[in-house]
N, C-alpha and C. Protein backbone atom coordinates (compact mmCIF):
# COMPACT_ATOMS: atom_id res chain seq x y z
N UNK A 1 10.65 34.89 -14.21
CA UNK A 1 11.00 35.15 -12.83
C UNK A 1 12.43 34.66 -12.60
N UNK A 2 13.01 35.56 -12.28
CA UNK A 2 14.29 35.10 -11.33
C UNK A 2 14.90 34.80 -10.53
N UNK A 3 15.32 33.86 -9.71
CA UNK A 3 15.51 33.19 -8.32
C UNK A 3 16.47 33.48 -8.04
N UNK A 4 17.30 33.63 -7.05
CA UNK A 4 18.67 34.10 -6.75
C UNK A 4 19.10 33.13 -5.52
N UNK A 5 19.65 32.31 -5.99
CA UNK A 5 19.79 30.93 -4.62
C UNK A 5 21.20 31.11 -4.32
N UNK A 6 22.34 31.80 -4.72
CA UNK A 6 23.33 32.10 -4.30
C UNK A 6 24.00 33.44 -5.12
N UNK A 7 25.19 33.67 -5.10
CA UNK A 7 25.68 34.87 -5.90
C UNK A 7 25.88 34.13 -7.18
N UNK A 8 26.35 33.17 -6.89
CA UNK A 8 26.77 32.16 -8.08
C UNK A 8 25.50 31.42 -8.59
N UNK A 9 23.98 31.14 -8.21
CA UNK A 9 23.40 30.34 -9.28
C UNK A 9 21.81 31.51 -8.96
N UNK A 10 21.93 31.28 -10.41
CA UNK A 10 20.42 31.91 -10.04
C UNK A 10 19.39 31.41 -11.47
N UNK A 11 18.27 30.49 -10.70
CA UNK A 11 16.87 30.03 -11.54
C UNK A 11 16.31 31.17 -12.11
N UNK A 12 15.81 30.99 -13.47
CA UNK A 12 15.04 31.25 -14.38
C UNK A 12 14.11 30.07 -14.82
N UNK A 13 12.54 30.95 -14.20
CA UNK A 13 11.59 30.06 -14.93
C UNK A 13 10.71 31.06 -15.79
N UNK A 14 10.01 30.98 -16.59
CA UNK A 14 9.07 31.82 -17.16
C UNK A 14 8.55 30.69 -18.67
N UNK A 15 6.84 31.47 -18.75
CA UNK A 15 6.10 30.52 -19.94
C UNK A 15 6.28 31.38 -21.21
N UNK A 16 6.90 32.22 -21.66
CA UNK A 16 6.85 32.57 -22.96
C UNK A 16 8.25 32.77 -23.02
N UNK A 17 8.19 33.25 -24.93
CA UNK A 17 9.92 33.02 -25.39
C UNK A 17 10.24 34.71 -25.16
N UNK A 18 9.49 35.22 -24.74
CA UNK A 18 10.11 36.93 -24.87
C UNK A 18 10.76 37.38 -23.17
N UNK A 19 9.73 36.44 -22.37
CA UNK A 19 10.17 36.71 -21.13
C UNK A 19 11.24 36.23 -20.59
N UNK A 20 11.40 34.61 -21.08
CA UNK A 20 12.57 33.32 -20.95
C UNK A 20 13.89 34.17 -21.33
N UNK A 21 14.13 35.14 -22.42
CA UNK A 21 14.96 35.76 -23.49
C UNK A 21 15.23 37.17 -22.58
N UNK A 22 14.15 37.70 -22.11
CA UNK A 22 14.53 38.75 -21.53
C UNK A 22 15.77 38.15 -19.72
N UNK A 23 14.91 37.48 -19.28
CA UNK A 23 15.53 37.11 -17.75
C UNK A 23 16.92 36.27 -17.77
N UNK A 24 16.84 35.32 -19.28
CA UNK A 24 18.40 35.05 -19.28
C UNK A 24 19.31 36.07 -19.61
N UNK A 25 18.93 37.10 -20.37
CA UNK A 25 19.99 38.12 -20.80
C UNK A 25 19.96 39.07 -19.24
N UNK A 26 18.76 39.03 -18.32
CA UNK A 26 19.48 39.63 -17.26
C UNK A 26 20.58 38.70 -16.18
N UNK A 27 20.24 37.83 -16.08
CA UNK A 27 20.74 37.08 -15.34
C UNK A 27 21.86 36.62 -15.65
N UNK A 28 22.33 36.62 -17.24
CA UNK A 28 24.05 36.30 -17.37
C UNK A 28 24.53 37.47 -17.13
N UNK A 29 24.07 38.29 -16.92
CA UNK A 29 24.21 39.99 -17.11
C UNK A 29 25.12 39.82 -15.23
N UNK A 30 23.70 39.33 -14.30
CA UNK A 30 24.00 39.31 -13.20
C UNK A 30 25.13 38.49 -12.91
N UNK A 31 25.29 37.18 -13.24
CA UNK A 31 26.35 36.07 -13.52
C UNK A 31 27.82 36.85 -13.70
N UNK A 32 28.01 37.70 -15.02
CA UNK A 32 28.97 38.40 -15.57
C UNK A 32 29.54 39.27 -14.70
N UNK A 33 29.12 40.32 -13.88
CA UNK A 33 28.99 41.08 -13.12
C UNK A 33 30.01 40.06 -11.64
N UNK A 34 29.10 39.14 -10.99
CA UNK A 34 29.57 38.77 -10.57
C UNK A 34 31.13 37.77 -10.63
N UNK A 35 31.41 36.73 -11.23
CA UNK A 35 32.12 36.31 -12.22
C UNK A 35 33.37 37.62 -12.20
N UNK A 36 33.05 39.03 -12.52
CA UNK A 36 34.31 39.79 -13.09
C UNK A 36 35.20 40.14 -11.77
N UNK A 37 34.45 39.75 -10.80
CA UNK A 37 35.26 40.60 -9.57
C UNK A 37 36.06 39.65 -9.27
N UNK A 38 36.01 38.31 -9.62
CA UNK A 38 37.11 37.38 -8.98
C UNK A 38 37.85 37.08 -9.97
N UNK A 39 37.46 37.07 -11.80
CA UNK A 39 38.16 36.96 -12.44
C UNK A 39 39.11 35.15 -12.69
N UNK A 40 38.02 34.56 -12.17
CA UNK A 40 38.41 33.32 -12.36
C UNK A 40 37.44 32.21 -13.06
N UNK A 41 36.24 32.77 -13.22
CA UNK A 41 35.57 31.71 -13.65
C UNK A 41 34.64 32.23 -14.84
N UNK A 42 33.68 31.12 -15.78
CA UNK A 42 32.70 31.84 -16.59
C UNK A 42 31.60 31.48 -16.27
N UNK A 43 30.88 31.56 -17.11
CA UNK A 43 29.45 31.60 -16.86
C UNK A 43 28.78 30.18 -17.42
N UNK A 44 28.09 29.47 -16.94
CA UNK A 44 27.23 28.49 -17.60
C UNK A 44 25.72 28.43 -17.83
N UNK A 45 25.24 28.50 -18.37
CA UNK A 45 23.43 28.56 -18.35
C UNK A 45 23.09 27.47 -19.00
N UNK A 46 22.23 26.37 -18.54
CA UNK A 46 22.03 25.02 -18.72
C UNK A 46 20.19 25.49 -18.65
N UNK A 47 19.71 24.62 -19.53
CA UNK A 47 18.34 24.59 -19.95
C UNK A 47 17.67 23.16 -19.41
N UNK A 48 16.75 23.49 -18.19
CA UNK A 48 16.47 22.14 -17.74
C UNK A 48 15.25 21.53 -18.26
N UNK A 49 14.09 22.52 -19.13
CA UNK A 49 12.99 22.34 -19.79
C UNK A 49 12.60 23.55 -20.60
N UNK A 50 11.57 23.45 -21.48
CA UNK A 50 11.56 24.97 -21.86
C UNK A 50 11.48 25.91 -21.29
N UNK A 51 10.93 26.27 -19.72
CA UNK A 51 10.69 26.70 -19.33
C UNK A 51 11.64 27.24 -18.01
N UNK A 52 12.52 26.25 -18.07
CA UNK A 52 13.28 26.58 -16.64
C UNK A 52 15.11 26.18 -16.99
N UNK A 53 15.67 27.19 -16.42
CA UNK A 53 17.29 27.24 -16.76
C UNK A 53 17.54 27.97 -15.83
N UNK A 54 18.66 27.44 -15.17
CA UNK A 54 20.15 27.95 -14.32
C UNK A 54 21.46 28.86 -15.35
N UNK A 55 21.77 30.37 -14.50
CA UNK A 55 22.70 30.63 -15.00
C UNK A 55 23.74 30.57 -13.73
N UNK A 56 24.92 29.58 -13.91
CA UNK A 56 25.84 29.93 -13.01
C UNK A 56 27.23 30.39 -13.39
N UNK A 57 27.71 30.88 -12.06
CA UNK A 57 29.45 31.14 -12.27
C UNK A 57 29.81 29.74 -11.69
N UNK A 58 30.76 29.13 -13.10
CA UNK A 58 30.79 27.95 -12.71
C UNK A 58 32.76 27.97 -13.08
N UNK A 59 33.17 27.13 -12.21
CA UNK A 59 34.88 26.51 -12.30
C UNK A 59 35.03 26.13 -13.06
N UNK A 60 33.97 25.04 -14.25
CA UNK A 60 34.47 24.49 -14.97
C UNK A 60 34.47 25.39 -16.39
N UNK A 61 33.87 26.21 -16.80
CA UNK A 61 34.47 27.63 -17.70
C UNK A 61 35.24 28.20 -17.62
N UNK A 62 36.06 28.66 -18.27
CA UNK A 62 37.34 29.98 -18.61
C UNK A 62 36.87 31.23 -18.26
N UNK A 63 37.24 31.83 -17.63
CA UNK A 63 37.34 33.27 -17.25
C UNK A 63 36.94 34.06 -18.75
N UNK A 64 35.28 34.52 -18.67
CA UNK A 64 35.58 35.15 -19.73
C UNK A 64 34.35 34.56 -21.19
N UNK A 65 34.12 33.18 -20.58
CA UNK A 65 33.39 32.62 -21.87
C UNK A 65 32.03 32.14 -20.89
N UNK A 66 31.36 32.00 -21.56
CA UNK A 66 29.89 32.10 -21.61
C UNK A 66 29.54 30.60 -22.40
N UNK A 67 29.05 29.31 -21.77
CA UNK A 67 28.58 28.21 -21.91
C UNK A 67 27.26 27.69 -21.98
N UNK A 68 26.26 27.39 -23.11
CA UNK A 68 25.31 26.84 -22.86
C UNK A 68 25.73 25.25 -22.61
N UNK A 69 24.45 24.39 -22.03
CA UNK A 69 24.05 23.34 -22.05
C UNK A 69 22.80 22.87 -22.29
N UNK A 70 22.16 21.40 -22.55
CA UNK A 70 20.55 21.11 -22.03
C UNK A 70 21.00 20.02 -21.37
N UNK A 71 19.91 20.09 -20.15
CA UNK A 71 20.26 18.94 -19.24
C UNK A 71 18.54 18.57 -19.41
N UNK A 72 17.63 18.02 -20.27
CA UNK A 72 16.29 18.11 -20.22
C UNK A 72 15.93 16.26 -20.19
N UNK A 73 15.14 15.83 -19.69
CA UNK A 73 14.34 14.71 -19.21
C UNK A 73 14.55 14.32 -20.82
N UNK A 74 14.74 12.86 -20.78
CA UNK A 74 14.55 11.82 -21.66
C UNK A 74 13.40 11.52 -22.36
């Protein structure tokens, strides 16, 4: 499932690896898309558990590049 909490961030949660795989490739898709019209920023997608990840258009990326992270509980 995909959440859309701004133009710039949008949640991905889902329980299997085909669905997780499908909704991030839409959602940087959506990210990218957005991201190209201002031409200033890239994309970040941070993994907060297996199950749940943020893709945003974030400032702190280059115009253009595409960033993972894990930000997951200790």
């Amino acid at each position: 499932m995909i959440k859309r909490h701004s133009d710039l961030v949008l949640a991905i949660t889902a329980h299997d690896p085909d669905t997780v795989e499908n909704d991030l490739n839409t959602a940087v898709e959506m990210a990218r898309e957005h991201a190209m019209k201002e031409s200033r920023h890239g994309i970040l997608v941070t993994q907060h558990s297996y199950t749940s990840y943020t893709v945003a258009v974030s400032r702190d990326v280059p115009y253009g590049q595409t960033h993972e992270r894990r930000d997951l509980p200790a």
